[in-house]
C-alpha atoms as a PDB file:
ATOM      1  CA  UNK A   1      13.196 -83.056  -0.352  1.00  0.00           C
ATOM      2  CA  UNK A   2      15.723 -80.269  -0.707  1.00  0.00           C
ATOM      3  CA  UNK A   3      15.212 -76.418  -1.132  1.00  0.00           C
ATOM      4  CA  UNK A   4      13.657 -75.435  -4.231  1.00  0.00           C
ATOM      5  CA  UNK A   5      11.710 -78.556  -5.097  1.00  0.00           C
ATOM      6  CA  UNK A   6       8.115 -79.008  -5.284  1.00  0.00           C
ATOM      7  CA  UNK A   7       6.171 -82.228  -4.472  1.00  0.00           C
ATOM      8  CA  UNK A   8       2.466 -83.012  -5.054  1.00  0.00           C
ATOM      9  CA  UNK A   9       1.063 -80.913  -2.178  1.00  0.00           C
ATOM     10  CA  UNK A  10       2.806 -77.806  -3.099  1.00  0.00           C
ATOM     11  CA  UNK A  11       1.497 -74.785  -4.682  1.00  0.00           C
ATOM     12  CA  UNK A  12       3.203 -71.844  -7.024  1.00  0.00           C
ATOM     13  CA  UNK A  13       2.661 -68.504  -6.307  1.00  0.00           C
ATOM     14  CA  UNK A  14      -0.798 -68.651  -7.754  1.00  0.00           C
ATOM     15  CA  UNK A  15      -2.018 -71.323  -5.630  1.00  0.00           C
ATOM     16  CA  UNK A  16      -2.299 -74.072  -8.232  1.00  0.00           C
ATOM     17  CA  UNK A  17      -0.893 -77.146  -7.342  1.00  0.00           C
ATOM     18  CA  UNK A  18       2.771 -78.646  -8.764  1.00  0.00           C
ATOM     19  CA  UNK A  19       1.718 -79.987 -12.096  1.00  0.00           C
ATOM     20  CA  UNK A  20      -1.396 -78.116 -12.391  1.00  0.00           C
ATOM     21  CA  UNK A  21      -1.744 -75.506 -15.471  1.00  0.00           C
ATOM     22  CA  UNK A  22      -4.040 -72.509 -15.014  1.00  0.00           C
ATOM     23  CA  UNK A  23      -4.715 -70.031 -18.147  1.00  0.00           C
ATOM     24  CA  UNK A  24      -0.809 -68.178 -16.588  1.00  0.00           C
ATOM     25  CA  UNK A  25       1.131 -70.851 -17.368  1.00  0.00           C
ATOM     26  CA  UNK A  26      -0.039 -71.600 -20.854  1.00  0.00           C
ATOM     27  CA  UNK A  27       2.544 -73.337 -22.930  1.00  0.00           C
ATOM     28  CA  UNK A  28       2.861 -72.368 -26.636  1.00  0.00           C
ATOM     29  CA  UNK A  29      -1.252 -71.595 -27.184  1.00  0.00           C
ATOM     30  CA  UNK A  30      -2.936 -70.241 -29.963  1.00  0.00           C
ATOM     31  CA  UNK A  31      -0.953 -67.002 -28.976  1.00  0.00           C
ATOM     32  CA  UNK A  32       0.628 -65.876 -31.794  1.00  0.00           C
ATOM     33  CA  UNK A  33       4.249 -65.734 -32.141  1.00  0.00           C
ATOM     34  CA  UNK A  34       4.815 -69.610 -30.433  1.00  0.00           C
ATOM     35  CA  UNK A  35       6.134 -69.928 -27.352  1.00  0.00           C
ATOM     36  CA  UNK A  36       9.447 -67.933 -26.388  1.00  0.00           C
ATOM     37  CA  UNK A  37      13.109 -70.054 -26.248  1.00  0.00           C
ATOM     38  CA  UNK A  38      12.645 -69.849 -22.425  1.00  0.00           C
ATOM     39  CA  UNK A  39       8.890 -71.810 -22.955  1.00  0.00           C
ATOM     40  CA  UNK A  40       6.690 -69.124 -22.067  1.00  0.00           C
ATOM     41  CA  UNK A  41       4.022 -67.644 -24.377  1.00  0.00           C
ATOM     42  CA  UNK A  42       5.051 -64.447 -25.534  1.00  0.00           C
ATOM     43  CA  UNK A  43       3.676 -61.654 -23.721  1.00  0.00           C
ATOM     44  CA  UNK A  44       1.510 -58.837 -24.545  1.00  0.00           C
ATOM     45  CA  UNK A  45       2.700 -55.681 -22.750  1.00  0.00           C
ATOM     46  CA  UNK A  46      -1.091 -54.493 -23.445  1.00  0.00           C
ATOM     47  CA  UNK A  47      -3.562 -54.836 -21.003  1.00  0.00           C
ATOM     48  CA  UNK A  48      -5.953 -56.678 -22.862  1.00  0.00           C
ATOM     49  CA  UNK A  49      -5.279 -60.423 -24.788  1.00  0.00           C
ATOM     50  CA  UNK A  50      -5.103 -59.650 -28.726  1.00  0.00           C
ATOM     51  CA  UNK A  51      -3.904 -56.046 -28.361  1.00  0.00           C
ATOM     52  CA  UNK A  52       0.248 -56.175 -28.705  1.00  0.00           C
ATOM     53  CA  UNK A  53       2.846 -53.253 -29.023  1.00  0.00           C
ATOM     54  CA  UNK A  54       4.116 -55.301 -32.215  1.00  0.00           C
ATOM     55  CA  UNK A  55       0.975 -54.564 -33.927  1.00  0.00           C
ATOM     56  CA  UNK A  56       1.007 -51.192 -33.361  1.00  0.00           C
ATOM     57  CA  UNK A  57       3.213 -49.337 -35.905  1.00  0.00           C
ATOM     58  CA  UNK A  58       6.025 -47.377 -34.562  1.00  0.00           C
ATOM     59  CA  UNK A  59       4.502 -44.094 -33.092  1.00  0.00           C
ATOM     60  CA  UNK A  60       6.452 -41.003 -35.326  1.00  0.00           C
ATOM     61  CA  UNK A  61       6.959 -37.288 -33.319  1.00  0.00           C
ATOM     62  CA  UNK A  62       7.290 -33.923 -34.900  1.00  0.00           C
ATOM     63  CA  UNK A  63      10.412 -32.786 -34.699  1.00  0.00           C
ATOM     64  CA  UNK A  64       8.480 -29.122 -33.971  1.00  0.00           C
ATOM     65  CA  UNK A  65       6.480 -30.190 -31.162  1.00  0.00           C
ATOM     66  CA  UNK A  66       8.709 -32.071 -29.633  1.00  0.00           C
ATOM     67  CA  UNK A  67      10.968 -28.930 -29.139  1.00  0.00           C
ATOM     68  CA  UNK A  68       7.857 -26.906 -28.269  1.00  0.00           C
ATOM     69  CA  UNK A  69       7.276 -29.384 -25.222  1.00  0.00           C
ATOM     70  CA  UNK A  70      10.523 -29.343 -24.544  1.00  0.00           C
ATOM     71  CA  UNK A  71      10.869 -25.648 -24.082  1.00  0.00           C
ATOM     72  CA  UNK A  72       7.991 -25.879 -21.801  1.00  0.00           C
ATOM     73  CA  UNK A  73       8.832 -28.455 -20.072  1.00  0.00           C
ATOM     74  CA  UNK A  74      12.573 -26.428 -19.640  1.00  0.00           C
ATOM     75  CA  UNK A  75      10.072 -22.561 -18.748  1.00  0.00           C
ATOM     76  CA  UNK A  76       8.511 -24.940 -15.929  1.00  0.00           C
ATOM     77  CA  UNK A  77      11.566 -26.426 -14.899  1.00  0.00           C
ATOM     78  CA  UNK A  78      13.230 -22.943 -14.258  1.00  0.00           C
ATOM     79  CA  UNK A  79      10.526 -21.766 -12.187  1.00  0.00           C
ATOM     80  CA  UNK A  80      10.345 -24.543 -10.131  1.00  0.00           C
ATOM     81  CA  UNK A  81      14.014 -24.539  -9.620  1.00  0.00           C
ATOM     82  CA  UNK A  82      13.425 -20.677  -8.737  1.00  0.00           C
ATOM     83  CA  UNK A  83      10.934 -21.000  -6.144  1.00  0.00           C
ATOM     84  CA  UNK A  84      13.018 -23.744  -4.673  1.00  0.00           C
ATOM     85  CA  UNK A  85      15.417 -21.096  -4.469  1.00  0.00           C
ATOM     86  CA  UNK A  86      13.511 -18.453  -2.863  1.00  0.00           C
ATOM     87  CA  UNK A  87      12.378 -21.408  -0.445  1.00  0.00           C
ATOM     88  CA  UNK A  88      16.028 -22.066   0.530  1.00  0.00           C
ATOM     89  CA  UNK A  89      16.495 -18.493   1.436  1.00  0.00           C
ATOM     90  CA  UNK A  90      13.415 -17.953   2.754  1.00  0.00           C
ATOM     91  CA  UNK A  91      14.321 -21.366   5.248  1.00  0.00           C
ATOM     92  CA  UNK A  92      17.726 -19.787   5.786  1.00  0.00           C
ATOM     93  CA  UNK A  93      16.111 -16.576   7.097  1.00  0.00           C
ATOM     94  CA  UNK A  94      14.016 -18.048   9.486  1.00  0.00           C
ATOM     95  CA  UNK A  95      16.721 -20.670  10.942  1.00  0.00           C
ATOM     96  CA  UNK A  96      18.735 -16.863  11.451  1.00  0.00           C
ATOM     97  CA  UNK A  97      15.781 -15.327  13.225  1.00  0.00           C
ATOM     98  CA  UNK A  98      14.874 -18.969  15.345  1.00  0.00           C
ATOM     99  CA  UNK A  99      18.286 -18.683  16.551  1.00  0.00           C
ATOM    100  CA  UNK A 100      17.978 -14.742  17.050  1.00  0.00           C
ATOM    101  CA  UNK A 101      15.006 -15.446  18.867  1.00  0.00           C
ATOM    102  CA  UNK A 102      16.298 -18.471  21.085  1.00  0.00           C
ATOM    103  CA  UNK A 103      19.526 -16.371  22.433  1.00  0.00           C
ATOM    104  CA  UNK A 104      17.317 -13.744  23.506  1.00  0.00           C
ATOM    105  CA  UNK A 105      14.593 -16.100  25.138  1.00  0.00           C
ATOM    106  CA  UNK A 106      18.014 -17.501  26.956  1.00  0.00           C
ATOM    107  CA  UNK A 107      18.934 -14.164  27.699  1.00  0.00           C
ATOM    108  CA  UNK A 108      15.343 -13.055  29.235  1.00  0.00           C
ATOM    109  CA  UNK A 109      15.281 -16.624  31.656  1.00  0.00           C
ATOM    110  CA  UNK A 110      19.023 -15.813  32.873  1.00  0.00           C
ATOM    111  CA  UNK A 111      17.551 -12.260  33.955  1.00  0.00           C
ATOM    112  CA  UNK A 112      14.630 -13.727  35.527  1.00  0.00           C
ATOM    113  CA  UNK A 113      16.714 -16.261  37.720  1.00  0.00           C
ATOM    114  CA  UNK A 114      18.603 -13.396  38.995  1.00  0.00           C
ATOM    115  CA  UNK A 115      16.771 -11.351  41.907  1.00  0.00           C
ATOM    116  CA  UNK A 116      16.282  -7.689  41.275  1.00  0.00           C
ATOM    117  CA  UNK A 117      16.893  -4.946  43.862  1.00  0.00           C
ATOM    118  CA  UNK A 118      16.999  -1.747  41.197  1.00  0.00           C
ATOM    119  CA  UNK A 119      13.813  -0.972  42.758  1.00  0.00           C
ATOM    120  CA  UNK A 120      13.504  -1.582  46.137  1.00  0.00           C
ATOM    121  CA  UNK A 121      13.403   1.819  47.177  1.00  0.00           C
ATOM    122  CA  UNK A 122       9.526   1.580  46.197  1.00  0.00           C
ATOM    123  CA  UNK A 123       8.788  -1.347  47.511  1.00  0.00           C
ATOM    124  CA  UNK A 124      10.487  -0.453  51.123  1.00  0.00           C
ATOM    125  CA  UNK A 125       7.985   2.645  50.906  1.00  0.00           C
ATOM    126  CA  UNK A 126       5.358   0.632  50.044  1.00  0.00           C
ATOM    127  CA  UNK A 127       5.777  -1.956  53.153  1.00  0.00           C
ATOM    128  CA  UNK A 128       5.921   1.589  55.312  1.00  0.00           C
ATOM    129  CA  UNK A 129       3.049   3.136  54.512  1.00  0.00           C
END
């Protein structure tokens, strides 16, 4: 049996057998339309079994509320695209002051390795006393 083929004890994607028909691979029903040139039932992009978009008649917009929600839609847009902005320069900032903050931290541990004798004059009295 070569790739692709079915025999008896295989099963389609649904889990019916080959040759079995379940209610999803109906054949040219009482659906209405008759079956498509590809032999499928037509299908109903509607969620329930009478209820087609060719039923429906074609939805109309107002020209005037279209360009009112498109206005908004362009009002929102802008300030989203400004407080993306902002957030760029605000993240720009910080990456500045990180990096600021990192040469100085370097700075402080390269002091710290070094040993310190600016002040051993008080700690010689110190050991005296």
């Amino acid at each position: 049996m070569g790739p692709g083929r079915l025999d008896e004890r295989s099963t389609d994607r649904y889990g019916d057998r080959a040759g079995d028909r379940g209610s999803h691979a109906r054949r040219g029903g009482s659906g209405g339309g008759g079956p498509q040139p590809n032999g499928y039932p037509p299908r109903s992009r509607s969620a329930y079994g009478g209820d087609s978009w060719d039923d429906e008649p074609a939805a109309t917009y107002d020209k005037h509320d279209v360009e009112a929600t498109f206005a908004e839609m362009e009002k929102e847009l802008d300030k989203l695209r400004t407080a993306r902005d902002e957030a760029v320069t605000d993240t720009e900032d910080l990456r500045y002051q990180i990096e600021v903050l990192r040469s100085k931290l370097h700075e402080q541990r390269r002091l710290a390795a070094q040993p310190r004798f600016d002040n051993i004059s008080v700690q010689v009295e110190q050991m005296l006393r």
